[in-house]
Protein backbone atom coordinates (compact mmCIF):
# COMPACT_ATOMS: atom_id res chain seq x y z
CA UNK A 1 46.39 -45.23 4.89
CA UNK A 2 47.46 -47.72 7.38
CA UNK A 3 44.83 -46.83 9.95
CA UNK A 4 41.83 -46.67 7.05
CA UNK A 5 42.59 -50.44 6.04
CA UNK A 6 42.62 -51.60 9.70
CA UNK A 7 39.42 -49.51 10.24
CA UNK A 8 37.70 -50.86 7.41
CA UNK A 9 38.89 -54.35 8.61
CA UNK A 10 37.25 -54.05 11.82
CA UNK A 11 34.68 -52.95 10.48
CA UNK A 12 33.74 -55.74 7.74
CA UNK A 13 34.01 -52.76 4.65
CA UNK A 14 34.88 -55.89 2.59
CA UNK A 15 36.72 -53.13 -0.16
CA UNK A 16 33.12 -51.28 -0.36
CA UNK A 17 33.50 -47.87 0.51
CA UNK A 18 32.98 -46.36 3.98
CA UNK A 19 31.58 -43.51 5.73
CA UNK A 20 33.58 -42.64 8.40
CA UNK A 21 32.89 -44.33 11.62
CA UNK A 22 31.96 -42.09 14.62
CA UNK A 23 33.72 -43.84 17.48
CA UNK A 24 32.98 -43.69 20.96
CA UNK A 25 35.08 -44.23 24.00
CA UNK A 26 34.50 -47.10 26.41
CA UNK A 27 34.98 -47.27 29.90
CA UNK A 28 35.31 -51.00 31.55
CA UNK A 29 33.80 -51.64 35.01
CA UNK A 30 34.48 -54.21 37.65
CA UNK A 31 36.90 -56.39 39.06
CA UNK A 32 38.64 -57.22 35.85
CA UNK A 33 38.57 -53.81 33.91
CA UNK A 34 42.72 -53.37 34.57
CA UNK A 35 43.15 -56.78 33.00
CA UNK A 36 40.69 -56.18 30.07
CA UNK A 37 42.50 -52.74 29.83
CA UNK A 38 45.73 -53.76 29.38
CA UNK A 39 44.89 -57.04 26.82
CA UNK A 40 42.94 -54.55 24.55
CA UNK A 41 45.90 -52.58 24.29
CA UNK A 42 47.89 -55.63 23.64
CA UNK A 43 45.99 -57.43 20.94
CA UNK A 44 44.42 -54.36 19.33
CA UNK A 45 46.43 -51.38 19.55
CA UNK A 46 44.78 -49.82 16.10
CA UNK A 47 41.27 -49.73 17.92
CA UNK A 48 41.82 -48.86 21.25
CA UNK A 49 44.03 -46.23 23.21
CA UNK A 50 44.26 -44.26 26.41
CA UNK A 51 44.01 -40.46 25.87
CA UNK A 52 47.01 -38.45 27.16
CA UNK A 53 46.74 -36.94 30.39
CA UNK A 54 47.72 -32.83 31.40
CA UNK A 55 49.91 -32.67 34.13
CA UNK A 56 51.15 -29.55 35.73
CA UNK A 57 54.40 -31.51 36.88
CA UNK A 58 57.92 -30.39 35.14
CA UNK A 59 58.68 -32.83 32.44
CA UNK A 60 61.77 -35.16 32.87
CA UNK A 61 65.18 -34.41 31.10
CA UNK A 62 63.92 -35.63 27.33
CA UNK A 63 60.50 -35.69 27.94
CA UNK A 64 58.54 -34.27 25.80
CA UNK A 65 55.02 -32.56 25.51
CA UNK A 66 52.57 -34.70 23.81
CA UNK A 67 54.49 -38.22 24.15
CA UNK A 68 53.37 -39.25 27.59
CA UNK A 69 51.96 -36.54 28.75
CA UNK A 70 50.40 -33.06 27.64
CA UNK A 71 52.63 -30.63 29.84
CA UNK A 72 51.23 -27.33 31.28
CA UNK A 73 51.17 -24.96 34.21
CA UNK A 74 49.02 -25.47 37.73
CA UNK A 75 47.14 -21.90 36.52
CA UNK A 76 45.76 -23.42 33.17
CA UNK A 77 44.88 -26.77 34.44
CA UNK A 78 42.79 -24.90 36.91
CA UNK A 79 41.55 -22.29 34.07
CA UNK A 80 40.68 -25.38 32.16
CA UNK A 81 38.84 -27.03 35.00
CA UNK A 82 36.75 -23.89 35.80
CA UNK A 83 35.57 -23.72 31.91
CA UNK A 84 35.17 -27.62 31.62
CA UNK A 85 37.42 -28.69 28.98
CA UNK A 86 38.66 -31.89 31.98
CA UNK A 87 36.60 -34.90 32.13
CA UNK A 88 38.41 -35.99 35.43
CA UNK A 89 41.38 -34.25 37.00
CA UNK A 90 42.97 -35.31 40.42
CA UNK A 91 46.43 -34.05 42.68
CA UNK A 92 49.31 -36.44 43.44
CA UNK A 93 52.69 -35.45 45.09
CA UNK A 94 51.55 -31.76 44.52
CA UNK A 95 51.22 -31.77 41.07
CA UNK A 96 47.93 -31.64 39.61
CA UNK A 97 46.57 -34.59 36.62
CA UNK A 98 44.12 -34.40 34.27
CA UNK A 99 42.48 -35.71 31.03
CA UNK A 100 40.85 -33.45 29.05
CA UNK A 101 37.83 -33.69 26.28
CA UNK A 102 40.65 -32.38 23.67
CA UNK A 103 42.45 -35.48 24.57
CA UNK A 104 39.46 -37.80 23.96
CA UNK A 105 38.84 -36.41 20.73
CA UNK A 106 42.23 -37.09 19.82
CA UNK A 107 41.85 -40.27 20.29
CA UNK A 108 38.46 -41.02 18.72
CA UNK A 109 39.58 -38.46 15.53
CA UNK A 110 42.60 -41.57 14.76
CA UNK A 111 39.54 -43.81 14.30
CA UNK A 112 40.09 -45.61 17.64
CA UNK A 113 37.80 -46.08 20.97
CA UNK A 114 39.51 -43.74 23.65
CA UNK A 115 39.51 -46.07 26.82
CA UNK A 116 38.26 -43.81 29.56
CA UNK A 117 39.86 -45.23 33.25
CA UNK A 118 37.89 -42.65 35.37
CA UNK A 119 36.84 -43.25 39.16
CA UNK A 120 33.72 -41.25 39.37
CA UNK A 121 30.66 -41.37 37.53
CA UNK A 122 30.54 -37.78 36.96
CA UNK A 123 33.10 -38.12 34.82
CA UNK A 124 30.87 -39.86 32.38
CA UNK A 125 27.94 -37.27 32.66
CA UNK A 126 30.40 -34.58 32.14
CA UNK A 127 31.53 -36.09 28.72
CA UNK A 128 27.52 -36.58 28.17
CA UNK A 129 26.33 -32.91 28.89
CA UNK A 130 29.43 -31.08 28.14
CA UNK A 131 30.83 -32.56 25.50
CA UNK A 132 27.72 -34.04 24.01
CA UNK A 133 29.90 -37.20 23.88
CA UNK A 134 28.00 -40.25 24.95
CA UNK A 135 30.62 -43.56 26.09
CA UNK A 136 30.09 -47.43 25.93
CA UNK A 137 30.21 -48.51 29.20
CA UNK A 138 30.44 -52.10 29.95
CA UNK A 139 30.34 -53.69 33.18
CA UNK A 140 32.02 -56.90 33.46
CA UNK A 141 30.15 -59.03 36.31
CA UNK A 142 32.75 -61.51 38.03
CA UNK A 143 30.39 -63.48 40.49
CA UNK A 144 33.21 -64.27 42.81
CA UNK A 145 36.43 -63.75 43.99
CA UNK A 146 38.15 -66.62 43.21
CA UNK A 147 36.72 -66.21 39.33
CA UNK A 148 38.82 -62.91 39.75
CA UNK A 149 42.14 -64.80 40.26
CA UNK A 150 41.34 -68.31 37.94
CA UNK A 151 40.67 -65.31 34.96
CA UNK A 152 43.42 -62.48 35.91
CA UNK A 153 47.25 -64.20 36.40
CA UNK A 154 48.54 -60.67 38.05
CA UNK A 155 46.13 -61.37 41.59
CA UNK A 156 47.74 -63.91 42.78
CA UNK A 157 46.01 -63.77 46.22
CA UNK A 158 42.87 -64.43 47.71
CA UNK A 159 42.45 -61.23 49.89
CA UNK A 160 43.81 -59.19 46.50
CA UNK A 161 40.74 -60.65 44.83
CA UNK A 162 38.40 -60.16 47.41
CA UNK A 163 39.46 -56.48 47.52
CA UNK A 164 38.90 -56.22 43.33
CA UNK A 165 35.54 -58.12 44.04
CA UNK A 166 34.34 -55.62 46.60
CA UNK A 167 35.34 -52.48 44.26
CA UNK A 168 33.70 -54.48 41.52
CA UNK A 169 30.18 -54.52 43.80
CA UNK A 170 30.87 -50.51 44.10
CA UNK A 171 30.95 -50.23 40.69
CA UNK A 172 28.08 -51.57 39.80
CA UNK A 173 25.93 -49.73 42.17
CA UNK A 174 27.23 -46.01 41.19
CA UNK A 175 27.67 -46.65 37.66
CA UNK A 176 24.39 -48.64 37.38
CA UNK A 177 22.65 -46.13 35.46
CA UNK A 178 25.24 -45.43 32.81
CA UNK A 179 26.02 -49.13 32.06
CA UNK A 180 25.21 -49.93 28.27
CA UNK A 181 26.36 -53.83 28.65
CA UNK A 182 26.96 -55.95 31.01
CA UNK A 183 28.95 -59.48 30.55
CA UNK A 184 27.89 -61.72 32.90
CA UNK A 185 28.64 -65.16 31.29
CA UNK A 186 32.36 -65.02 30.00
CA UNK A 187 34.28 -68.75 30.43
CA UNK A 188 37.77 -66.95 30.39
CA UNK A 189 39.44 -63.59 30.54
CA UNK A 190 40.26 -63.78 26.31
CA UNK A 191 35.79 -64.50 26.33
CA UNK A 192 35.62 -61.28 28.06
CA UNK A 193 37.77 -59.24 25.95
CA UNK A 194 36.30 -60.70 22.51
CA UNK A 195 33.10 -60.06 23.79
CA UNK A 196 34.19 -56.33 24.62
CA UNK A 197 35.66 -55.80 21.23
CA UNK A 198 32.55 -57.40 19.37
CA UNK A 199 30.08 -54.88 21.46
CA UNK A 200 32.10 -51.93 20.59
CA UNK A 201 31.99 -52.69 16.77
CA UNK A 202 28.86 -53.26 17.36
CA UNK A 203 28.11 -50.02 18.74
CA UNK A 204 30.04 -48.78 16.35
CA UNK A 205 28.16 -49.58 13.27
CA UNK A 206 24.89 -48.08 15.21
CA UNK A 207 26.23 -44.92 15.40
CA UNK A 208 27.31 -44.31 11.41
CA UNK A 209 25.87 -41.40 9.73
């Protein structure tokens, strides 16, 4: 009940009553999407969430399936890559990492926009052609370095935001032709995410049935 009223809030229902609201995820791009990232899930926790990620690694004592991770083995992780149910998987310290479509879903079934933080634009397409899922994906243009470190407090040197300006350039050239939005004229990093939030409700509304 909870969840409905905050939906309904965000969405200006004004006490008339609602279809339900297809949501979509969104995936941030440039030099700022880690800072955008983590002040969405700050100030609006009801609207936006990572998906949990599959992990063939051995849980921790207490941990628990489903809380910070969905646990499995190496064999169905690679099962589930070969029938592609994984938007993007990748292997650290020998275990293998992965989110899946299921885990998306989950997400955008709670009435909230599933952030997706992938690092290859065939992650996107694979949502798009597999999953007939289709993502808001903003670009946020930062037209210089030290913009980068006057807007996000956690570079707090010049050659940090050089490096995030440089990655932010990359982006922008191999996710060109998936980009929905692009911000370009923000005056602070709190601009940036309003304007973020105010295109995905946008989106949003477009998409009711």
């Amino acid at each position: 009940a909870d969840f409905l009223k905050q939906i309904f809030s965000y969405f200006g229902a004004d006490g008339v009553e609602e279809k339900e609201v297809p949501m979509r995820p969104v995936c941030i791009r440039g030099a700022l999407k880690y800072a955008v990232y983590s002040e969405l899930l700050k100030n609006y926790p009801c609207r936006f969430s990572f998906g949990l990620e599959t992990t063939s690694s051995r849980p921790r004592h207490g941990e628990i399936s489903g809380c910070r991770y969905h646990f499995t083995t190496e064999e169905d992780m690679l099962e589930g890559i070969r029938t592609n149910q994984y938007v993007e998987y990748y292997k650290k310290h020998n275990d293998m990492y992965g989110l899946t479509i299921n885990s998306v879903n989950e997400i955008l079934d709670q009435g909230r926009h599933c952030i997706l933080d992938v690092s290859h634009d065939r992650s996107i397409r694979q949502l798009k052609s597999i999953a007939n899922i289709d993502p808001i994906v903003i670009f946020i243009d930062s037209p210089s370095a030290e913009q980068i470190m006057q807007f996000d407090d956690d570079v707090m040197c010049e050659a940090s935001a050089h490096s995030l300006f440089r990655t932010g350039e990359h982006e922008k050239i191999t996710f060109d032709y998936l980009i929905t939005h692009t911000i370009s004229d923000a005056s602070s990093l709190e601009d940036i995410v309003e304007k973020v939030v105010a295109i995905c409700k946008e989106e949003s509304k477009r998409s009711k049935v």
